[in-house]
C-alpha atoms as a PDB file:
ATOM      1  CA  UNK A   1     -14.707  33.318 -32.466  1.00  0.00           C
ATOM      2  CA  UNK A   2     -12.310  32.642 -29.577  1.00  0.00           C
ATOM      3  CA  UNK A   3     -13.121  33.178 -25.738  1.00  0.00           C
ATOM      4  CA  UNK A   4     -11.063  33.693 -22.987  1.00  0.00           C
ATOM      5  CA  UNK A   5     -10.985  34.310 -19.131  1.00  0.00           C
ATOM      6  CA  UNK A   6      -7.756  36.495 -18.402  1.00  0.00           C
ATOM      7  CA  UNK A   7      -5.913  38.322 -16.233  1.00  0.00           C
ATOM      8  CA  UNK A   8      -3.977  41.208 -16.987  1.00  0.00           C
ATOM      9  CA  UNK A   9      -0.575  40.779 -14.907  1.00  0.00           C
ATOM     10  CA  UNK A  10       3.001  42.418 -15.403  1.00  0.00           C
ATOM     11  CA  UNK A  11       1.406  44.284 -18.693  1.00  0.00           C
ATOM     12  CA  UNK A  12       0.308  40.557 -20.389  1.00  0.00           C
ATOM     13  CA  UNK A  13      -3.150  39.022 -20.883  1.00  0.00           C
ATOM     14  CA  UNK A  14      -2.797  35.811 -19.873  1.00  0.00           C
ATOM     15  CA  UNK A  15      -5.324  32.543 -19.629  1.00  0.00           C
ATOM     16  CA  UNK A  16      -6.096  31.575 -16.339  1.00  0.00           C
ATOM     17  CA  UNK A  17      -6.549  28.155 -17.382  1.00  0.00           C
ATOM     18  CA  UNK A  18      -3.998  27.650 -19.029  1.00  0.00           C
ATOM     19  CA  UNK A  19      -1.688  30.138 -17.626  1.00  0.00           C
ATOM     20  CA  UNK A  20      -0.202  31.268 -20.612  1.00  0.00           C
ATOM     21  CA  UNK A  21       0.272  35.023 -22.496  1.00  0.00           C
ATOM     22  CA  UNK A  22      -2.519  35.504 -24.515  1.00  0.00           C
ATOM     23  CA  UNK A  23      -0.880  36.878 -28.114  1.00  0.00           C
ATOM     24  CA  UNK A  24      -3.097  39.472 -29.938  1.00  0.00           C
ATOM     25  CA  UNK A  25      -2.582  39.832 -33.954  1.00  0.00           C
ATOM     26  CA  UNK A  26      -0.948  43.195 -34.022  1.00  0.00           C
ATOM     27  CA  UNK A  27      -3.577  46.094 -35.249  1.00  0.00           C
ATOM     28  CA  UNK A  28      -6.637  43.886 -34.172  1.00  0.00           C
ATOM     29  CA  UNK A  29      -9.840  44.460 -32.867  1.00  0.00           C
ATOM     30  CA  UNK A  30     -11.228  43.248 -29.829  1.00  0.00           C
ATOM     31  CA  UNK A  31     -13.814  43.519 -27.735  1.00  0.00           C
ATOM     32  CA  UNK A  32     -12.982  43.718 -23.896  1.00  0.00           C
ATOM     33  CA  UNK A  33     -15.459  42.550 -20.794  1.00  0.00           C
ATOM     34  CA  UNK A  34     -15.003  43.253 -17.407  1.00  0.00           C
ATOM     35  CA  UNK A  35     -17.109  44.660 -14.513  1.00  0.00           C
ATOM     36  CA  UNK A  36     -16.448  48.626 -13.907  1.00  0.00           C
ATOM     37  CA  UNK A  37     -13.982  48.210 -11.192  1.00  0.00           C
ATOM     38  CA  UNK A  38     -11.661  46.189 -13.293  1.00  0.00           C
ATOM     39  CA  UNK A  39     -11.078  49.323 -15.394  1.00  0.00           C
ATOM     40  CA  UNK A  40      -8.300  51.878 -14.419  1.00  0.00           C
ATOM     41  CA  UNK A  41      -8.785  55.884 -15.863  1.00  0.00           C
ATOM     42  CA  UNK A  42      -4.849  56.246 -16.523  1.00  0.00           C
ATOM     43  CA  UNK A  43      -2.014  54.119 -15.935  1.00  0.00           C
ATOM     44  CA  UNK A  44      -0.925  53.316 -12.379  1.00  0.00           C
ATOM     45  CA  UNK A  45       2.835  53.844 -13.607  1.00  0.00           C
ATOM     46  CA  UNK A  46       2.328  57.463 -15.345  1.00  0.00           C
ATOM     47  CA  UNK A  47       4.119  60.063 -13.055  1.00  0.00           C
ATOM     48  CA  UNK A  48       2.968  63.601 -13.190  1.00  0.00           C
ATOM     49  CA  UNK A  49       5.291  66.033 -11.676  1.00  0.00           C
ATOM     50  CA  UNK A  50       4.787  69.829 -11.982  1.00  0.00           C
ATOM     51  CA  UNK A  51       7.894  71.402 -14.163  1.00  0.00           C
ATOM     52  CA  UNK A  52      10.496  73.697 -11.598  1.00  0.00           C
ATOM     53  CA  UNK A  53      10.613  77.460 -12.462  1.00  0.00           C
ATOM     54  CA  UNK A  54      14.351  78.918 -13.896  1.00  0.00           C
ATOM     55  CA  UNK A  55      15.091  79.271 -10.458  1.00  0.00           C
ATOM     56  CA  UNK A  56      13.219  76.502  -8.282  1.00  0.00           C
ATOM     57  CA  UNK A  57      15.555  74.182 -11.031  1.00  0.00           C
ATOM     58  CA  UNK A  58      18.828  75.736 -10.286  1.00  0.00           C
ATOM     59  CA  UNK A  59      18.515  75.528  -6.874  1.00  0.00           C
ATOM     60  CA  UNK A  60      17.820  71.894  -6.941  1.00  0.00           C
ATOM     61  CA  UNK A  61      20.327  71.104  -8.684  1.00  0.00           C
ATOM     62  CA  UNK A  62      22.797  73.043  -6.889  1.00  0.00           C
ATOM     63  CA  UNK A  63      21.434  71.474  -3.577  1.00  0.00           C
ATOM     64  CA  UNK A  64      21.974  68.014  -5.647  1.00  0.00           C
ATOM     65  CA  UNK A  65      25.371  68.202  -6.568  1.00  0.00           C
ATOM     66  CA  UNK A  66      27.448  69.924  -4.070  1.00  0.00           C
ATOM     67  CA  UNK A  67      30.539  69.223  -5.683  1.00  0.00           C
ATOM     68  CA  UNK A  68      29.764  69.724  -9.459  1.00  0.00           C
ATOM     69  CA  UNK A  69      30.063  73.192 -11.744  1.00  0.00           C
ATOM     70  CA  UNK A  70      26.755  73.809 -13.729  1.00  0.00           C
ATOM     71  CA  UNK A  71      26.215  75.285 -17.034  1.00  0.00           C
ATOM     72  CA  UNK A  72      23.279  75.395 -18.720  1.00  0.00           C
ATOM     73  CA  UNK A  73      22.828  73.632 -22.079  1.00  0.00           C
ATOM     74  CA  UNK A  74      19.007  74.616 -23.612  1.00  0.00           C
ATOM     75  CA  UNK A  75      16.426  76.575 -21.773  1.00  0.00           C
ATOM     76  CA  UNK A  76      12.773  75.826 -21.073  1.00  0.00           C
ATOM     77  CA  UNK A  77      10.497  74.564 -24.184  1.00  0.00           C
ATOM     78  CA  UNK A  78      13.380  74.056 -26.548  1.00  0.00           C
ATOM     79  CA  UNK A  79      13.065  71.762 -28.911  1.00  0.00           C
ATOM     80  CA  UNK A  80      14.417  68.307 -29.920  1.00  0.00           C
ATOM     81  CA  UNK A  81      14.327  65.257 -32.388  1.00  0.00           C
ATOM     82  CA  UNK A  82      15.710  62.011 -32.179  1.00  0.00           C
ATOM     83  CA  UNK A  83      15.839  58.830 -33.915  1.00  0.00           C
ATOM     84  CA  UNK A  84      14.775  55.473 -32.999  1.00  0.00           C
ATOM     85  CA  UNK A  85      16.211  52.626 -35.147  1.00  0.00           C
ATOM     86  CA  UNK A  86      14.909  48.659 -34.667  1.00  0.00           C
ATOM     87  CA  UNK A  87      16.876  45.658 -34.717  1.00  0.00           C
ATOM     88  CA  UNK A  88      13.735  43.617 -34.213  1.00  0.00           C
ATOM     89  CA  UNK A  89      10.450  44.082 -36.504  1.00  0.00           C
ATOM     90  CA  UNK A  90       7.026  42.749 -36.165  1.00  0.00           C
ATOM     91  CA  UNK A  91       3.875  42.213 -38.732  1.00  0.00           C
ATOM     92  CA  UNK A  92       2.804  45.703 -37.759  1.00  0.00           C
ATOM     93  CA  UNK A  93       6.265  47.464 -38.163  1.00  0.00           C
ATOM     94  CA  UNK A  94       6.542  48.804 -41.943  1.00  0.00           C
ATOM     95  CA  UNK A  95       9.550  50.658 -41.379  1.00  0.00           C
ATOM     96  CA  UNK A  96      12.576  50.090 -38.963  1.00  0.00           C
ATOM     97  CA  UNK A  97      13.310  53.582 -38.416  1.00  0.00           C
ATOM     98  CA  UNK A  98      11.415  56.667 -36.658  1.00  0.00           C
ATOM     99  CA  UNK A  99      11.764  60.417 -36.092  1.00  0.00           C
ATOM    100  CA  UNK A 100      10.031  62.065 -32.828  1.00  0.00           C
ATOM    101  CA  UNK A 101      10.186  65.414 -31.440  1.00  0.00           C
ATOM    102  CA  UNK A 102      11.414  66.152 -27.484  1.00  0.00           C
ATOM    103  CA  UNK A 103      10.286  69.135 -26.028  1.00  0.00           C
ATOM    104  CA  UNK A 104      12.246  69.742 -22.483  1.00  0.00           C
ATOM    105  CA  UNK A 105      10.016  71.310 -19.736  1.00  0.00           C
ATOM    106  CA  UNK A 106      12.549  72.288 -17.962  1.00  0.00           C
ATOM    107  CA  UNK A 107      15.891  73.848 -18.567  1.00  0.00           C
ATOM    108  CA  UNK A 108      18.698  71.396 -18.675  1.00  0.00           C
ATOM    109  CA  UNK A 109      22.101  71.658 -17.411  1.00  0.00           C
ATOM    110  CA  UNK A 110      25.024  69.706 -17.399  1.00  0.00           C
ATOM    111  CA  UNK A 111      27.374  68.934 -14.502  1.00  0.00           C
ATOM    112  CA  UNK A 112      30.997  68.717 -14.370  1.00  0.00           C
ATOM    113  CA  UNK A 113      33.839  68.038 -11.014  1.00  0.00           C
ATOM    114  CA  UNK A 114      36.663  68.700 -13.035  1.00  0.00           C
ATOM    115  CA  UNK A 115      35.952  70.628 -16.054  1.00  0.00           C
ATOM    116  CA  UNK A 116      36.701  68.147 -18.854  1.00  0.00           C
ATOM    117  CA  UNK A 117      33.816  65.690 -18.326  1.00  0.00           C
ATOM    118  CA  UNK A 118      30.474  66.640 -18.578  1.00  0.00           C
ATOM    119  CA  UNK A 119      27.138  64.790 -17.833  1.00  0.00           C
ATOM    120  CA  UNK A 120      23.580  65.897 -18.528  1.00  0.00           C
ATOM    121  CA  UNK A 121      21.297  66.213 -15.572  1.00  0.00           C
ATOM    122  CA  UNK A 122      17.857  65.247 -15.324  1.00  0.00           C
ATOM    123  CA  UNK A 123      15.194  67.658 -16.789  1.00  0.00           C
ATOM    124  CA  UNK A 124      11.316  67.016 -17.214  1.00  0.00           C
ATOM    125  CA  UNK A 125      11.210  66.190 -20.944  1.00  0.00           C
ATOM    126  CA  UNK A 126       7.975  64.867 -23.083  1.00  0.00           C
ATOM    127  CA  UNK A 127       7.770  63.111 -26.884  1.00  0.00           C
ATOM    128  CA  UNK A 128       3.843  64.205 -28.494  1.00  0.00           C
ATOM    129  CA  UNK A 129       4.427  63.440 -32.134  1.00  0.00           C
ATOM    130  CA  UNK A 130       5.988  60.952 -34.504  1.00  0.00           C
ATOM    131  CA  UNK A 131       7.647  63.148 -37.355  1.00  0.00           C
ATOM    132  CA  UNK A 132       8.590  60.308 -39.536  1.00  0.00           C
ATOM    133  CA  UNK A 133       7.324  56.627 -39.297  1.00  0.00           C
ATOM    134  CA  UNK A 134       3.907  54.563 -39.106  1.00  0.00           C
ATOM    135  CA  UNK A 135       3.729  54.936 -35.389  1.00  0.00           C
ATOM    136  CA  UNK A 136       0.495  56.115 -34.309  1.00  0.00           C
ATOM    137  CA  UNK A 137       1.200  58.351 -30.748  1.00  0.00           C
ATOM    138  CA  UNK A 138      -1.653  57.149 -28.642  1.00  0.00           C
ATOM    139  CA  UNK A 139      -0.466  59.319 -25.655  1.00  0.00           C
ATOM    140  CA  UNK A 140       2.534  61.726 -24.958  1.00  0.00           C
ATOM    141  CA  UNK A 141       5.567  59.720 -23.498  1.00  0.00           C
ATOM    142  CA  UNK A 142       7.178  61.886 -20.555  1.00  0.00           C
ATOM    143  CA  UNK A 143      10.313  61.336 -19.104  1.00  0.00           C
ATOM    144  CA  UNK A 144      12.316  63.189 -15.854  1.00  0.00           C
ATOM    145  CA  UNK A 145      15.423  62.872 -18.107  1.00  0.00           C
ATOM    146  CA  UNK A 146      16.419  62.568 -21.842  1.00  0.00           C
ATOM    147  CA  UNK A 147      18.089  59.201 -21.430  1.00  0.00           C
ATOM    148  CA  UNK A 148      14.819  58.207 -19.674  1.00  0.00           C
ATOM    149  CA  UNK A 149      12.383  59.527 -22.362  1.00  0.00           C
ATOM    150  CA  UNK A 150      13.853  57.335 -24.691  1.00  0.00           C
ATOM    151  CA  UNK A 151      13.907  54.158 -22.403  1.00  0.00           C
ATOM    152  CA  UNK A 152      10.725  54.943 -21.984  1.00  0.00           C
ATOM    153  CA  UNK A 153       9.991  55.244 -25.761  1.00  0.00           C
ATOM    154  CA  UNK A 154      11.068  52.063 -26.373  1.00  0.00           C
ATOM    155  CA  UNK A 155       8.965  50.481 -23.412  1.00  0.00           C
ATOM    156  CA  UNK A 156       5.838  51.590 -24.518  1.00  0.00           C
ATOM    157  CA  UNK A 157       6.308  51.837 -28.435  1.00  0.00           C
ATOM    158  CA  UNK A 158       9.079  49.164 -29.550  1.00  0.00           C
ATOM    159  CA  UNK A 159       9.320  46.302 -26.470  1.00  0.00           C
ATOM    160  CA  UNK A 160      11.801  44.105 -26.901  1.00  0.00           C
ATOM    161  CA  UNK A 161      12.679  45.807 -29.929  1.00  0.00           C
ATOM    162  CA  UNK A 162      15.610  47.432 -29.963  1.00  0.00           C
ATOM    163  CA  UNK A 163      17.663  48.444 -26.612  1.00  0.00           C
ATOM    164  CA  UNK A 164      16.249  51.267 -24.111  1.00  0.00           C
ATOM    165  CA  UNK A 165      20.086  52.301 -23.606  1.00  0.00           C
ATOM    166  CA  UNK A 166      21.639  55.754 -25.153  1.00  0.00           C
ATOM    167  CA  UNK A 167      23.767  58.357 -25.022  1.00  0.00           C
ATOM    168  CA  UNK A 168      21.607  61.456 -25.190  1.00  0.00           C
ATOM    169  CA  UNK A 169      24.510  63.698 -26.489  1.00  0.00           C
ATOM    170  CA  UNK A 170      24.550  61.750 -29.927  1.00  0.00           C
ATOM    171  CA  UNK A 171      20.853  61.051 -29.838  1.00  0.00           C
ATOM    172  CA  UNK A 172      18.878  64.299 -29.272  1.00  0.00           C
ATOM    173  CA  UNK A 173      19.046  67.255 -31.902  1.00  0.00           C
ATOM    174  CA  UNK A 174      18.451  70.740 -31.551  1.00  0.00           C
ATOM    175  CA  UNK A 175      16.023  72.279 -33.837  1.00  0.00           C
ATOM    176  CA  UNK A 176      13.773  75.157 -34.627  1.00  0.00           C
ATOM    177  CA  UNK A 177      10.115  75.311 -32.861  1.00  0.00           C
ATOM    178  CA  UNK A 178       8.151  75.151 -35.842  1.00  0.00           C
ATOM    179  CA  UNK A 179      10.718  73.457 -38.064  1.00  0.00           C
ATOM    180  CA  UNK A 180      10.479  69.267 -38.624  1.00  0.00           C
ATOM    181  CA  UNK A 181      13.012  67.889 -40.105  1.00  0.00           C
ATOM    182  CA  UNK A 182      12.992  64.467 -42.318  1.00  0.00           C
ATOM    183  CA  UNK A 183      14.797  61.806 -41.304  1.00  0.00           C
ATOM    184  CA  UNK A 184      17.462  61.429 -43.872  1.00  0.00           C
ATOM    185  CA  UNK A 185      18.443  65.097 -43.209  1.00  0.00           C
ATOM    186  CA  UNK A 186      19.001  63.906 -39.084  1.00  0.00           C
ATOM    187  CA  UNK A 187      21.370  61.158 -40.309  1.00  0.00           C
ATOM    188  CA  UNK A 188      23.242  62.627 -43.145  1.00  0.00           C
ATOM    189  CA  UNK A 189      23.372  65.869 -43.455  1.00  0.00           C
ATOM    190  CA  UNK A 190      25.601  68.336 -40.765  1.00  0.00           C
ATOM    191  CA  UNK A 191      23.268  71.125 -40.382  1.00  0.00           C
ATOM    192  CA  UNK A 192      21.658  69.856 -37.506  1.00  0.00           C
ATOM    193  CA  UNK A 193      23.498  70.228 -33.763  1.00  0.00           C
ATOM    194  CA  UNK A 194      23.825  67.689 -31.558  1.00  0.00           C
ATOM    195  CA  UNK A 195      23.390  67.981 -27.558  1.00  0.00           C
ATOM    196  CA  UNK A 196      27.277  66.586 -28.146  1.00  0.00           C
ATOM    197  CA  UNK A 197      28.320  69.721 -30.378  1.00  0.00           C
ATOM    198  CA  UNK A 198      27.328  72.284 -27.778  1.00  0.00           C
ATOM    199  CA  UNK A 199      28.949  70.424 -24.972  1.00  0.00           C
ATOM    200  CA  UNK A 200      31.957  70.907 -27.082  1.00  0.00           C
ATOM    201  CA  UNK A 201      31.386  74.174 -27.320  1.00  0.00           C
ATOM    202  CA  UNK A 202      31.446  75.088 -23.822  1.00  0.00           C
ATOM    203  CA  UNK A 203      34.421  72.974 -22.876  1.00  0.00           C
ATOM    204  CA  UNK A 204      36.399  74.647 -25.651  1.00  0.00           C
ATOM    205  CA  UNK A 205      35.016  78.312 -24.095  1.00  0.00           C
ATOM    206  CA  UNK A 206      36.026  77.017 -20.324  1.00  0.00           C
ATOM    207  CA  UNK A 207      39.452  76.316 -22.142  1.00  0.00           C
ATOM    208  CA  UNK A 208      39.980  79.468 -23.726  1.00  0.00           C
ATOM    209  CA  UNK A 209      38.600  81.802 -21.392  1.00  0.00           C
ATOM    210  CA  UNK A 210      40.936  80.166 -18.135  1.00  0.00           C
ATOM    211  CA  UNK A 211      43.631  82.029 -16.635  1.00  0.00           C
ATOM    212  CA  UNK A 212      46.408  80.044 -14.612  1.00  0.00           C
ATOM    213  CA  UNK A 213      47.238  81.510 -10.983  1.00  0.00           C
ATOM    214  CA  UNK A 214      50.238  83.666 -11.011  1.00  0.00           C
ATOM    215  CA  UNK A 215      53.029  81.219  -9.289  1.00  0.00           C
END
């Protein structure tokens, strides 16, 4: 049996005497000791912010970017999945690839100052289930963009796994409320739209629907 005084800093345990992480065995058990103020009820860095109506998130947006035409791309409490692939594994890891769900809380737009490029804007967003893979959700993951729910994925899930970085318009897939999809139907079969296919979509309708001045 080993004994240690720590203190938790940064997210690590580490020995005060030594001054040094403390590494626990993935999947352990432990027992933890500490008086009653050295206990937190939720995280210090979980933010909590109350979802805008249909109209409370237009106008913020609009009030956002001035300069920028806005379409919108998915309404409220549609439904998402994305992958999450490692390059790094651990002792605990039996697979290297996972499927979780996205369900935005807001409706999300994208934002354009010329017409032909198109970025997503933020929108209140949440992960509460692992589809496909041995990860166990202790807690929801929320994010105030879809970029951002998967950096934030990978910081609480997969650190120093894999990079936090993507492009949400080749990572996030529509899909049906009730409907979860497997895994190997997300990465090969066509069935499934991406967030990139309807931006397509509407650039090819902005196309075809505009009419030239008169000269």
């Amino acid at each position: 049996m080993k004994s240690f005084e720590v203190k938790y800093t940064k997210g690590h345990l580490v020995d005060t005497k030594s001054n040094k992480r403390i590494f626990l065995k993935r999947g352990g058990v432990f027992n933890i000791l500490g008086d009653d103020n050295q206990f937190e009820e939720k995280d210090e860095l979980h933010f909590e912010t109350k979802p805008l109506s249909e109209n409370e998130k237009l106008q913020q947006l609009e009030k956002n970017h001035k300069n920028f035409s806005l379409i919108k791309i998915a309404s409220k409490d549609q439904n998402f999945v994305y992958r999450i692939g490692l390059s790094k594994s651990t002792k605990e890891d039996k697979e290297k690839e996972f499927l979780f769900n996205c369900t935005i809380l807001e409706d999300l737009y994208i934002r354009s100052r010329n017409g032909e490029d198109w970025s997503l804007c933020d929108c209140l967003c949440v992960t509460t289930e692992c589809l496909e893979g041995d990860v166990q959700m202790i807690e929801p993951v929320n994010g105030n963009s879809l970029n951002n729910l998967f950096s934030n994925m990978i910081a609480f899930y997969f650190p120093m796994q894999r990079s936090g970085a993507c492009n949400a318009f080749d990572y996030f897939y529509f899909i049906e409320k009730e409907y979860k999809p497997r895994l190997f139907e997300i990465k090969y079969h066509s069935n499934f739209r991406k967030l990139n296919d309807r931006r397509k979509e509407i650039v090819i309708n902005l196309k075809l629907n505009f009419k030239p001045l008169n000269k």
